[in-house]
PDB file of N, CA and C in Angstrom:
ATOM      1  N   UNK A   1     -69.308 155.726  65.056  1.00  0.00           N
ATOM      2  CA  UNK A   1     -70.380 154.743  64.872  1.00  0.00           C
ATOM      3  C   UNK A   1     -70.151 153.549  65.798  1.00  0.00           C
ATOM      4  N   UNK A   2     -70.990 153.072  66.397  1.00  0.00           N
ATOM      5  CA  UNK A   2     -71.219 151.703  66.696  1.00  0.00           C
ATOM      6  C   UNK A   2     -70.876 150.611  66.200  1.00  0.00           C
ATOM      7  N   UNK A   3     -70.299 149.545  66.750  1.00  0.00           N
ATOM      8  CA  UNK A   3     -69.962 148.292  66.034  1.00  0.00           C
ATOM      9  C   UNK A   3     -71.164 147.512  65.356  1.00  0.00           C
ATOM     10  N   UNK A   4     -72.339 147.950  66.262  1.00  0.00           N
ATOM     11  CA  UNK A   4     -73.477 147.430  65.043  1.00  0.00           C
ATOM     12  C   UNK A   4     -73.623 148.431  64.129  1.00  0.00           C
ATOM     13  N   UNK A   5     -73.562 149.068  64.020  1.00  0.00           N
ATOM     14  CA  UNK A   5     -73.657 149.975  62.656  1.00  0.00           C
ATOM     15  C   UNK A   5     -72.935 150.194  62.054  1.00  0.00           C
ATOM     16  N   UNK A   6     -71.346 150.251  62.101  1.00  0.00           N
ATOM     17  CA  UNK A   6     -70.750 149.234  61.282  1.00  0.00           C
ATOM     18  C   UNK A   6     -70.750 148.053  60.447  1.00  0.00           C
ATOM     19  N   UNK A   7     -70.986 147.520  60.951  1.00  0.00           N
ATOM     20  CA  UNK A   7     -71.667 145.750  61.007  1.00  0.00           C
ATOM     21  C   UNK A   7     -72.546 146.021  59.632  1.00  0.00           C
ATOM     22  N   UNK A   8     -73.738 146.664  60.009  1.00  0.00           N
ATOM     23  CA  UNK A   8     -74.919 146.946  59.054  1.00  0.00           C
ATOM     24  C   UNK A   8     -74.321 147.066  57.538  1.00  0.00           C
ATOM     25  N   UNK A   9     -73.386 148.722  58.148  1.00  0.00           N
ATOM     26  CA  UNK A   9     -73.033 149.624  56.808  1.00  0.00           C
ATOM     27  C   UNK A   9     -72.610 148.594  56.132  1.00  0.00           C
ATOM     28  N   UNK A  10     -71.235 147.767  56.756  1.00  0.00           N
ATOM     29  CA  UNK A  10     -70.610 146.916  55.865  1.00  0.00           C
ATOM     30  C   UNK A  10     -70.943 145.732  55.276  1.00  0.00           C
ATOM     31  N   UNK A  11     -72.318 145.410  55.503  1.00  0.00           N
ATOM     32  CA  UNK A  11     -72.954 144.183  55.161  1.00  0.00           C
ATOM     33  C   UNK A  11     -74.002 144.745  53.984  1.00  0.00           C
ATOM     34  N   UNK A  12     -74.381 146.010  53.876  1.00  0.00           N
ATOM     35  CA  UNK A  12     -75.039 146.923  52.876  1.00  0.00           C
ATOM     36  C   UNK A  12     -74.185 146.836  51.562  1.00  0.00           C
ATOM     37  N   UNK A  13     -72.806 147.195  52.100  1.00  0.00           N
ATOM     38  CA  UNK A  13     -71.758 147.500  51.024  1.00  0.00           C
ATOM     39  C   UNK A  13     -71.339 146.159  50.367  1.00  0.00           C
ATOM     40  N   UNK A  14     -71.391 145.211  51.002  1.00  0.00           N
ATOM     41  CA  UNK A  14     -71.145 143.790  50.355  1.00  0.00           C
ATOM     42  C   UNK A  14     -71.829 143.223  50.011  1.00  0.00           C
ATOM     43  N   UNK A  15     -73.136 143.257  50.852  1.00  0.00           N
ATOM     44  CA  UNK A  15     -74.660 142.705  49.919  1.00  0.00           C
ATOM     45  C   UNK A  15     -75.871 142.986  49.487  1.00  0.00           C
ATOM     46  N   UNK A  16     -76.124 143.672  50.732  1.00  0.00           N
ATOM     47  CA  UNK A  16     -77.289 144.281  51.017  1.00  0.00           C
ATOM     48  C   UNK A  16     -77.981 145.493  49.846  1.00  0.00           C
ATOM     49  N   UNK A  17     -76.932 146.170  49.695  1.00  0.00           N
ATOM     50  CA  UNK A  17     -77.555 147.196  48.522  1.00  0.00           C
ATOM     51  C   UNK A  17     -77.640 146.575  47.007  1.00  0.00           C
ATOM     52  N   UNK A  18     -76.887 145.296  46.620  1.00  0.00           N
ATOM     53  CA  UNK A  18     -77.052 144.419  45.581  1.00  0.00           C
ATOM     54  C   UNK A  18     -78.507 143.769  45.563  1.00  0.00           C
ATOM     55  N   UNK A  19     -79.149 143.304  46.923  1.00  0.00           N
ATOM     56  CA  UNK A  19     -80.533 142.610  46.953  1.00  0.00           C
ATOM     57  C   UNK A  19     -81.553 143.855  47.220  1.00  0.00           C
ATOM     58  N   UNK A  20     -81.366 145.036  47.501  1.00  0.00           N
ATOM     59  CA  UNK A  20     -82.622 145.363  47.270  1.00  0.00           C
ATOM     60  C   UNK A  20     -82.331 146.093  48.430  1.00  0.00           C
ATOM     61  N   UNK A  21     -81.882 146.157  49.462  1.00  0.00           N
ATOM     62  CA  UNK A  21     -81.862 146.947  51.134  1.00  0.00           C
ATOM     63  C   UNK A  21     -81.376 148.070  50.927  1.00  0.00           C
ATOM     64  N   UNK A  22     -81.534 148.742  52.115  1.00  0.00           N
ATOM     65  CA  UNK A  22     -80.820 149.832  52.198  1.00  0.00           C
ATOM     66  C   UNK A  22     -80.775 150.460  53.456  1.00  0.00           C
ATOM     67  N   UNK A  23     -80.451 151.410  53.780  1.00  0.00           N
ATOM     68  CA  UNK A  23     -80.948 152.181  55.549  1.00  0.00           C
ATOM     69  C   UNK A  23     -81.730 152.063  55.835  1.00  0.00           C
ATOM     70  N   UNK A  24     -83.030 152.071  55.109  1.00  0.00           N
ATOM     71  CA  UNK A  24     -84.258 152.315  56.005  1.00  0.00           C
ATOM     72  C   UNK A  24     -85.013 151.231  55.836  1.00  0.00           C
ATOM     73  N   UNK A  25     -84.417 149.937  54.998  1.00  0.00           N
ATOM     74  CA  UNK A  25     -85.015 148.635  54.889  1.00  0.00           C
ATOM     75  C   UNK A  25     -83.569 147.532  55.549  1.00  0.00           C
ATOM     76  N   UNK A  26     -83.803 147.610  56.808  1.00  0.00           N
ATOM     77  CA  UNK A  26     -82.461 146.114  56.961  1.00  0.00           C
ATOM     78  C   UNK A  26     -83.023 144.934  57.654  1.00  0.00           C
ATOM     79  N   UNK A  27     -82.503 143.907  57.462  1.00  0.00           N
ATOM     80  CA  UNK A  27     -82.792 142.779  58.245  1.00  0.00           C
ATOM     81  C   UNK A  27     -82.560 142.456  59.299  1.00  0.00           C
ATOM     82  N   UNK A  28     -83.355 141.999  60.067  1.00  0.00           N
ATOM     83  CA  UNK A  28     -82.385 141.553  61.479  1.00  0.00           C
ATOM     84  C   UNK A  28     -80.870 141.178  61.562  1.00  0.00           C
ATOM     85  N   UNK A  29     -80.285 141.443  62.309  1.00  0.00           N
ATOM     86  CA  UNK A  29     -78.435 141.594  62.502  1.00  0.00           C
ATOM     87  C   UNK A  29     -78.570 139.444  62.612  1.00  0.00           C
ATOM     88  N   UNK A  30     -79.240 139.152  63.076  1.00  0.00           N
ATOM     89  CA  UNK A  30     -79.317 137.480  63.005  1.00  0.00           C
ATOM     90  C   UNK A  30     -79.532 136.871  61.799  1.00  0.00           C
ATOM     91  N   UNK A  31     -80.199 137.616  61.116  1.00  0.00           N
ATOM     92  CA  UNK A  31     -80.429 137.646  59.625  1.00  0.00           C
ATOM     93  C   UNK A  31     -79.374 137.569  58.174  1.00  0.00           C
ATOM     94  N   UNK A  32     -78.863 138.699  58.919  1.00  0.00           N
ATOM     95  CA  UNK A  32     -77.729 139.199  57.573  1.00  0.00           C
ATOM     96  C   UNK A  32     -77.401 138.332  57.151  1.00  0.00           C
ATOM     97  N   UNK A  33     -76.714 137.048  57.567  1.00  0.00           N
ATOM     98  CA  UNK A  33     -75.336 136.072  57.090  1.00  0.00           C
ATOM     99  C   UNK A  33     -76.503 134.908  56.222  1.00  0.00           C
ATOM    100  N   UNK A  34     -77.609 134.613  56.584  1.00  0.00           N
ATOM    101  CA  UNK A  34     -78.534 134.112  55.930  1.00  0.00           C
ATOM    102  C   UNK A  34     -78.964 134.621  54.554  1.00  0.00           C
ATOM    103  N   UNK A  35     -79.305 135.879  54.718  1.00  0.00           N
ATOM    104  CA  UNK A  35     -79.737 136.576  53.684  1.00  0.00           C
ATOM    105  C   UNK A  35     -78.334 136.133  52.951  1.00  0.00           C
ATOM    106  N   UNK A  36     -77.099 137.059  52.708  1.00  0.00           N
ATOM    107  CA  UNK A  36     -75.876 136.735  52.220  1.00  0.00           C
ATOM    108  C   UNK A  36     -75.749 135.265  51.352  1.00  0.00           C
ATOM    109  N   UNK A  37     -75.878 134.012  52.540  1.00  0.00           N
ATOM    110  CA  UNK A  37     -75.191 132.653  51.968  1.00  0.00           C
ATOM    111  C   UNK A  37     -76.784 132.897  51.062  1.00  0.00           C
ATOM    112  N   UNK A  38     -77.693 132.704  51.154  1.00  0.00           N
ATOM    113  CA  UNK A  38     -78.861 132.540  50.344  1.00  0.00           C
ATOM    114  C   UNK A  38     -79.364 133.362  48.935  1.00  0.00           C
ATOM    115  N   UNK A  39     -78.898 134.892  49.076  1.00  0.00           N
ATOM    116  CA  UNK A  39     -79.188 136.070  47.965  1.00  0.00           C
ATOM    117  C   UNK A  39     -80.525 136.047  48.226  1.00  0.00           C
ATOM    118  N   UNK A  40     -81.429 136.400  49.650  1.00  0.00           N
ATOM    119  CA  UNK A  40     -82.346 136.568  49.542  1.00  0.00           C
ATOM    120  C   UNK A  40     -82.526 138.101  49.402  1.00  0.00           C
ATOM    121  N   UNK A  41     -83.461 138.404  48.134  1.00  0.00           N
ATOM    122  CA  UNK A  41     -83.652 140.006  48.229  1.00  0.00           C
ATOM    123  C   UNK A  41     -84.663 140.389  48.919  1.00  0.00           C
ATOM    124  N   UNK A  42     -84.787 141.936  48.996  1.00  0.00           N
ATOM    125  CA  UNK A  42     -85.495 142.564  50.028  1.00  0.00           C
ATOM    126  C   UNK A  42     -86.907 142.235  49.813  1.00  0.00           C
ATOM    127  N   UNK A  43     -87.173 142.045  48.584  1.00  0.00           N
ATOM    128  CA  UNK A  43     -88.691 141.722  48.742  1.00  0.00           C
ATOM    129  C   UNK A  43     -89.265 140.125  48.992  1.00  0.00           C
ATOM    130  N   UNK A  44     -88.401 139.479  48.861  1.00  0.00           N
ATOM    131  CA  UNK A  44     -88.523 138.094  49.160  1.00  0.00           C
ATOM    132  C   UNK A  44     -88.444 137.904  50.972  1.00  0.00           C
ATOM    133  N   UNK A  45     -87.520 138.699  51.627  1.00  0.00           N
ATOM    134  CA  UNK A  45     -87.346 138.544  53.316  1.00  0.00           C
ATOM    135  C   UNK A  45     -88.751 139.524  53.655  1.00  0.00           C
ATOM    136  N   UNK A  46     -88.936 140.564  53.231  1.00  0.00           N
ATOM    137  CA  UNK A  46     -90.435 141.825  53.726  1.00  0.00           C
ATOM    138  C   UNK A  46     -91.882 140.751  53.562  1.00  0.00           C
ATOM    139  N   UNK A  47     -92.017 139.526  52.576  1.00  0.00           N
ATOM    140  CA  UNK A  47     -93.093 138.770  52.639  1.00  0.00           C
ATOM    141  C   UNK A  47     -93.735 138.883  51.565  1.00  0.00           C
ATOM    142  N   UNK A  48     -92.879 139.430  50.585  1.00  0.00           N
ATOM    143  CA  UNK A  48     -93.600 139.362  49.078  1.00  0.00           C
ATOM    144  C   UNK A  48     -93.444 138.499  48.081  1.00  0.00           C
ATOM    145  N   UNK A  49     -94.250 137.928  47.089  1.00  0.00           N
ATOM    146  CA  UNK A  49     -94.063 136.647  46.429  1.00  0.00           C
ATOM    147  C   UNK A  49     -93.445 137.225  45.232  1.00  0.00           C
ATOM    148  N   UNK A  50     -93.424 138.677  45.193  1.00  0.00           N
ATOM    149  CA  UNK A  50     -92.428 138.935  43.913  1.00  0.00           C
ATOM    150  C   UNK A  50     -91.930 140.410  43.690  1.00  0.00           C
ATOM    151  N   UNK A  51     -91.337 140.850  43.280  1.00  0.00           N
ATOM    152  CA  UNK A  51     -90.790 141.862  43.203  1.00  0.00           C
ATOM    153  C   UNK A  51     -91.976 143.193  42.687  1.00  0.00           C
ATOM    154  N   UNK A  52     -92.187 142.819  42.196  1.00  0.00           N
ATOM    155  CA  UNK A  52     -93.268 144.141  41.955  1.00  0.00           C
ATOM    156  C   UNK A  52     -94.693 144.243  42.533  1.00  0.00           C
ATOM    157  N   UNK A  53     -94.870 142.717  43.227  1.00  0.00           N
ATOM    158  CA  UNK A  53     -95.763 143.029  44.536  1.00  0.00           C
ATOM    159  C   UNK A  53     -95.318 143.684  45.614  1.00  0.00           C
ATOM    160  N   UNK A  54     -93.847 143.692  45.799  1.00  0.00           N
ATOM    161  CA  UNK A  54     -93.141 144.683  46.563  1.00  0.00           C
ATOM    162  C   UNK A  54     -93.445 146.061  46.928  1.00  0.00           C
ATOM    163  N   UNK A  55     -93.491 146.090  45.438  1.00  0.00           N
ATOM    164  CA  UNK A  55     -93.718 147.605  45.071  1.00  0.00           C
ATOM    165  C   UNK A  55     -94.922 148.513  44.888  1.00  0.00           C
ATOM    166  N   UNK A  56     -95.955 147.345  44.814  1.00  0.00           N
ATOM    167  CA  UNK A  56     -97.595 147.719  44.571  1.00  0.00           C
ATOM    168  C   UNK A  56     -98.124 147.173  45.719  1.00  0.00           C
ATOM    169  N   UNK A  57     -98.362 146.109  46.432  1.00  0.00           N
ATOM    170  CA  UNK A  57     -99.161 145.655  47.314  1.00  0.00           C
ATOM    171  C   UNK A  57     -98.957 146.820  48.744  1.00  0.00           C
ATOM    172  N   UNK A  58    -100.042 146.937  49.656  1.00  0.00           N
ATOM    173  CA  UNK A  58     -99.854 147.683  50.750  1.00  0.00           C
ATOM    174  C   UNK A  58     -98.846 146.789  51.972  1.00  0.00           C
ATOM    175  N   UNK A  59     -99.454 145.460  52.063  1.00  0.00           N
ATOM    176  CA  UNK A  59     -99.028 144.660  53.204  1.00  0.00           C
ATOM    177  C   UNK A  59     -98.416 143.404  52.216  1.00  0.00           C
ATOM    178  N   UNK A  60     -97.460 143.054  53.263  1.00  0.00           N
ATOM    179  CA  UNK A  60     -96.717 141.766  52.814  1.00  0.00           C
ATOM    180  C   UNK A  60     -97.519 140.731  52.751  1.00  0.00           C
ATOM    181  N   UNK A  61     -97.350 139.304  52.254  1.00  0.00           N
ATOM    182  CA  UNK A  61     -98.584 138.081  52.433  1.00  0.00           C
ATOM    183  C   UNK A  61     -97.812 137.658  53.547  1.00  0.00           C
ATOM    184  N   UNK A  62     -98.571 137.448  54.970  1.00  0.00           N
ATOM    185  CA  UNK A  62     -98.048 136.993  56.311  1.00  0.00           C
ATOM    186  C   UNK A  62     -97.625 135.135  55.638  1.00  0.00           C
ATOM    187  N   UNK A  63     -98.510 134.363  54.932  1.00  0.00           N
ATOM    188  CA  UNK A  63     -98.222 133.029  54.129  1.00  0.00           C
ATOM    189  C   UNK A  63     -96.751 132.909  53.743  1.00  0.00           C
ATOM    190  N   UNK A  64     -96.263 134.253  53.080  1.00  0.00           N
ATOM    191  CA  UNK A  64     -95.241 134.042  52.462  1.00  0.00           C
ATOM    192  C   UNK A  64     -93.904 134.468  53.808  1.00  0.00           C
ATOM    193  N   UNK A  65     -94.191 135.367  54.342  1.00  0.00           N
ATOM    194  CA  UNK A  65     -93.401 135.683  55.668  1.00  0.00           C
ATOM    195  C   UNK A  65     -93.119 134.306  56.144  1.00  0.00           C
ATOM    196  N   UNK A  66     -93.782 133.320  56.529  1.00  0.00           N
ATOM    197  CA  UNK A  66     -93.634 132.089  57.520  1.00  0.00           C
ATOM    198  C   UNK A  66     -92.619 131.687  56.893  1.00  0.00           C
ATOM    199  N   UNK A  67     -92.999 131.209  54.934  1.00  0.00           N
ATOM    200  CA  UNK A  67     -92.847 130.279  54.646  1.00  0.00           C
ATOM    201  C   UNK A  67     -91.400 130.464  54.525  1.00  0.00           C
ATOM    202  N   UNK A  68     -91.067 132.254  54.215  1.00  0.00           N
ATOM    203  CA  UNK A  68     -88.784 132.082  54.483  1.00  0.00           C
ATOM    204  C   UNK A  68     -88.844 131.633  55.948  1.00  0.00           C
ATOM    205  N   UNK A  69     -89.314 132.696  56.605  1.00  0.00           N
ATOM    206  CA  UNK A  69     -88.740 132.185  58.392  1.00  0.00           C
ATOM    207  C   UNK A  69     -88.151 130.338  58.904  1.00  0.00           C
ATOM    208  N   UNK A  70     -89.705 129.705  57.851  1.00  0.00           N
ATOM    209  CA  UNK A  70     -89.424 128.266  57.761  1.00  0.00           C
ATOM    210  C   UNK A  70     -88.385 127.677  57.148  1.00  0.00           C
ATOM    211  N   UNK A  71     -88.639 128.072  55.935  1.00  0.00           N
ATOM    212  CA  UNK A  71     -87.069 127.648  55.028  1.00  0.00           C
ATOM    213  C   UNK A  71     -85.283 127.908  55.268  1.00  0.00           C
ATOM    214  N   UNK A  72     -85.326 129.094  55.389  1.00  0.00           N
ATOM    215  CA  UNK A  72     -84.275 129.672  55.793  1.00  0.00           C
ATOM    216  C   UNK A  72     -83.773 129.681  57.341  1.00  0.00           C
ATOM    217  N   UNK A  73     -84.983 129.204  58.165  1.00  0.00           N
ATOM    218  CA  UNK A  73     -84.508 129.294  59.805  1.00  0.00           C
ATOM    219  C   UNK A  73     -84.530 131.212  60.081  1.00  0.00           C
ATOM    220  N   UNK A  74     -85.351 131.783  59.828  1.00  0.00           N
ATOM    221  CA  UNK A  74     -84.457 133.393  59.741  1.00  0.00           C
ATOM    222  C   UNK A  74     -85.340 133.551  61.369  1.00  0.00           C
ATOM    223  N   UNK A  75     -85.508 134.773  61.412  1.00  0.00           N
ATOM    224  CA  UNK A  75     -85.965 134.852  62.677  1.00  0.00           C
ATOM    225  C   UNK A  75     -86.704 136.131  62.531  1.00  0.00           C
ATOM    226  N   UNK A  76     -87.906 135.916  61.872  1.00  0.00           N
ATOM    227  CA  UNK A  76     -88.696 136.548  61.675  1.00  0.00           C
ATOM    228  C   UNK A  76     -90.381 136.349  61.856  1.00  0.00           C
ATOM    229  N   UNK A  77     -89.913 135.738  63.176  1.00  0.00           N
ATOM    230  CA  UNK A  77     -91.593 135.469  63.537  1.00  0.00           C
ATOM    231  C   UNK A  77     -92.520 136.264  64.168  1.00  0.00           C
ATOM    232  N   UNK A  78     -92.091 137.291  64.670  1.00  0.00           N
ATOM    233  CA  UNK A  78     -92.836 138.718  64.733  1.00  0.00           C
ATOM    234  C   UNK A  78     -92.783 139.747  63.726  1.00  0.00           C
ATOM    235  N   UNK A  79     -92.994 139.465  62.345  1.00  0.00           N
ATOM    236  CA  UNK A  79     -93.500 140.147  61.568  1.00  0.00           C
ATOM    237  C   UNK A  79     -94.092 139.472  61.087  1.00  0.00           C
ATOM    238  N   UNK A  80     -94.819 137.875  60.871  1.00  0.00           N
ATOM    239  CA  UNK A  80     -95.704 137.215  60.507  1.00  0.00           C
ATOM    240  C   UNK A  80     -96.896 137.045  61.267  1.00  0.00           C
ATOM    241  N   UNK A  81     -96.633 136.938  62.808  1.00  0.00           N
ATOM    242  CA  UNK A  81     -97.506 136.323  63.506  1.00  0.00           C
ATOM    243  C   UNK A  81     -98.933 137.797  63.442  1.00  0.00           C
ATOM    244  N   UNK A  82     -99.904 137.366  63.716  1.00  0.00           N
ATOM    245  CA  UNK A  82    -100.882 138.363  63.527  1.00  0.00           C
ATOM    246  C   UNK A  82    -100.762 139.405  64.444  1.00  0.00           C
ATOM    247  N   UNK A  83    -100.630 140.787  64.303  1.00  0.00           N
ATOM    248  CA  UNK A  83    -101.029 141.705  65.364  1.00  0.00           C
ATOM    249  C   UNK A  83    -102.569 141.779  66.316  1.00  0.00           C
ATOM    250  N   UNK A  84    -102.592 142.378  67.307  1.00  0.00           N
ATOM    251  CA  UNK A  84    -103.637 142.568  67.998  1.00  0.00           C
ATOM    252  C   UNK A  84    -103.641 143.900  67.157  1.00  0.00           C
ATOM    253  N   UNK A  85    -105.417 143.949  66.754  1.00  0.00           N
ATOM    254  CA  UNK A  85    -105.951 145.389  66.443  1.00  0.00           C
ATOM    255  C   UNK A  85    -106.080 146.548  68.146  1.00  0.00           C
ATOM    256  N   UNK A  86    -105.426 147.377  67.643  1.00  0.00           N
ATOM    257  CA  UNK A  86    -105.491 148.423  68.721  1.00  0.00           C
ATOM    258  C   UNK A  86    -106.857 149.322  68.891  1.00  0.00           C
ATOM    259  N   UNK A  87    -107.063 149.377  70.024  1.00  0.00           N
ATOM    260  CA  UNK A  87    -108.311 150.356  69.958  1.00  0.00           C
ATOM    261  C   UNK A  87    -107.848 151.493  70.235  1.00  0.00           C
ATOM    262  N   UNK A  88    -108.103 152.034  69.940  1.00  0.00           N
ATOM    263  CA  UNK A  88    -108.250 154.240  70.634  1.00  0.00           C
ATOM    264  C   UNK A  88    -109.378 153.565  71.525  1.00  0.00           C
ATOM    265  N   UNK A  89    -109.421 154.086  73.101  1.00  0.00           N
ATOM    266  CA  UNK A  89    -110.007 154.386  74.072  1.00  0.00           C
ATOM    267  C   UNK A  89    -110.177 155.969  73.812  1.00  0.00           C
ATOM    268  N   UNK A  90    -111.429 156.654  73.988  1.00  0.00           N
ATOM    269  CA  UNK A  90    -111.777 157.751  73.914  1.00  0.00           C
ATOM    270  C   UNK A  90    -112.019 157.777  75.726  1.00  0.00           C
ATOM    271  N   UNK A  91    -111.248 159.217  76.719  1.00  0.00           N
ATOM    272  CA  UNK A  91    -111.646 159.804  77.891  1.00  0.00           C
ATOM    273  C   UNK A  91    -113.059 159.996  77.976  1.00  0.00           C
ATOM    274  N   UNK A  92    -113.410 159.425  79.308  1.00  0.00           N
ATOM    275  CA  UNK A  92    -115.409 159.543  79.459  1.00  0.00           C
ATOM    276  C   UNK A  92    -115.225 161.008  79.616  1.00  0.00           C
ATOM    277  N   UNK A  93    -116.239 161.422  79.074  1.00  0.00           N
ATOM    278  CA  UNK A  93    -116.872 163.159  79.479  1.00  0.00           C
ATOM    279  C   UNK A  93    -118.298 163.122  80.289  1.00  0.00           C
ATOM    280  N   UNK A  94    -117.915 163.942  81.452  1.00  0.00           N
ATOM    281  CA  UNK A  94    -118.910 164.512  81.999  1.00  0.00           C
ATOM    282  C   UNK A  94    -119.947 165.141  82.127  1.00  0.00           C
ATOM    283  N   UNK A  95    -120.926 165.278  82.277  1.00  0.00           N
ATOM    284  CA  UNK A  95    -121.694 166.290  81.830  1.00  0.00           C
ATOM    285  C   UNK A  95    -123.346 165.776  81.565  1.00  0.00           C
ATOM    286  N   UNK A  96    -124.149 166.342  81.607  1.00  0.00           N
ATOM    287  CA  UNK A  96    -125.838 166.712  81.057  1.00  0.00           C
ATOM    288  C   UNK A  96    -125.787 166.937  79.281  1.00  0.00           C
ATOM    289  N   UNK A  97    -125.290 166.128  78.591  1.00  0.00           N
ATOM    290  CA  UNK A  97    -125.702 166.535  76.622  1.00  0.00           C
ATOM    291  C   UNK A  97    -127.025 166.322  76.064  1.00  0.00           C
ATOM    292  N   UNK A  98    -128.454 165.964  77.596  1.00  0.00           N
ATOM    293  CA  UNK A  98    -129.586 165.467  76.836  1.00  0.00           C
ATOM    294  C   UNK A  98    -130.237 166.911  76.681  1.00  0.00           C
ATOM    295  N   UNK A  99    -129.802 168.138  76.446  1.00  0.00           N
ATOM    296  CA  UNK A  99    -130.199 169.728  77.059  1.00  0.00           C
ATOM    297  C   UNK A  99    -130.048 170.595  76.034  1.00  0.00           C
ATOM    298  N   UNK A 100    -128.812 169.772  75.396  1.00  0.00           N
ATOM    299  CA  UNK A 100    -128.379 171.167  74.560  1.00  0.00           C
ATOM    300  C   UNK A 100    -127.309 171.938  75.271  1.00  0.00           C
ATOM    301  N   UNK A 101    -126.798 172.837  74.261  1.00  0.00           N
ATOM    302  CA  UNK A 101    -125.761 173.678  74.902  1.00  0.00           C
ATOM    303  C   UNK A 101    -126.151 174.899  75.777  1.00  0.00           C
ATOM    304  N   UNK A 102    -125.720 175.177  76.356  1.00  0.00           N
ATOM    305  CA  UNK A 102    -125.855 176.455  77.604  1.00  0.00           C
ATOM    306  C   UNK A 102    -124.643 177.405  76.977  1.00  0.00           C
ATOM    307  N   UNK A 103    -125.638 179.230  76.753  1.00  0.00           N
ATOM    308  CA  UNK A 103    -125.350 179.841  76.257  1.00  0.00           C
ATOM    309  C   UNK A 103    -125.561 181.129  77.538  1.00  0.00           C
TER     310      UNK A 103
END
């Protein structure tokens, strides 16, 4: 393993799996020691105002995202700030369709 993944595992084993994290939920590596001195749990750093909005809501409240980033200093300002909606571009097609199909 990697010294960051190390790092991770052993910050899981000391805190992380006590607040709520786990493998497939971690905090930024700038994060960890914050989370730690603070006991912020996983649903409080993801942007939820409570634990079982955690668990029911689809999306985090971006309001509540700022307001740790603010408090805590964390460094989580690209998961608050708004995304650009993506478009699908559909390829132009060629062709005569005022005809009907050719059989």
């Amino acid at each position: 393993m990697s010294k960051i993944a190390d790092y991770a595992q052993q910050w899981l084993e000391e805190t992380g799996y006590e607040l709520g994290y786990n493998e497939n939920i971690l905090p930024k590596l700038q994060d960890m020691d914050i989370i730690k001195k603070n006991d912020i749990p996983v649903w409080e750093y993801m942007g939820y105002r409570s634990e079982k909005s955690f668990y029911t809501r689809r999306e985090p409240s971006a309001l509540a995202l700022k307001e740790i980033v603010q408090k805590y200093g964390m460094h989580r300002k690209d998961y608050w700030e708004p995304k650009k909606k993506e478009t699908l571009l559909l390829p132009k097609i060629e062709g005569d369709f005022n005809n009907g199909p050719e059989f």
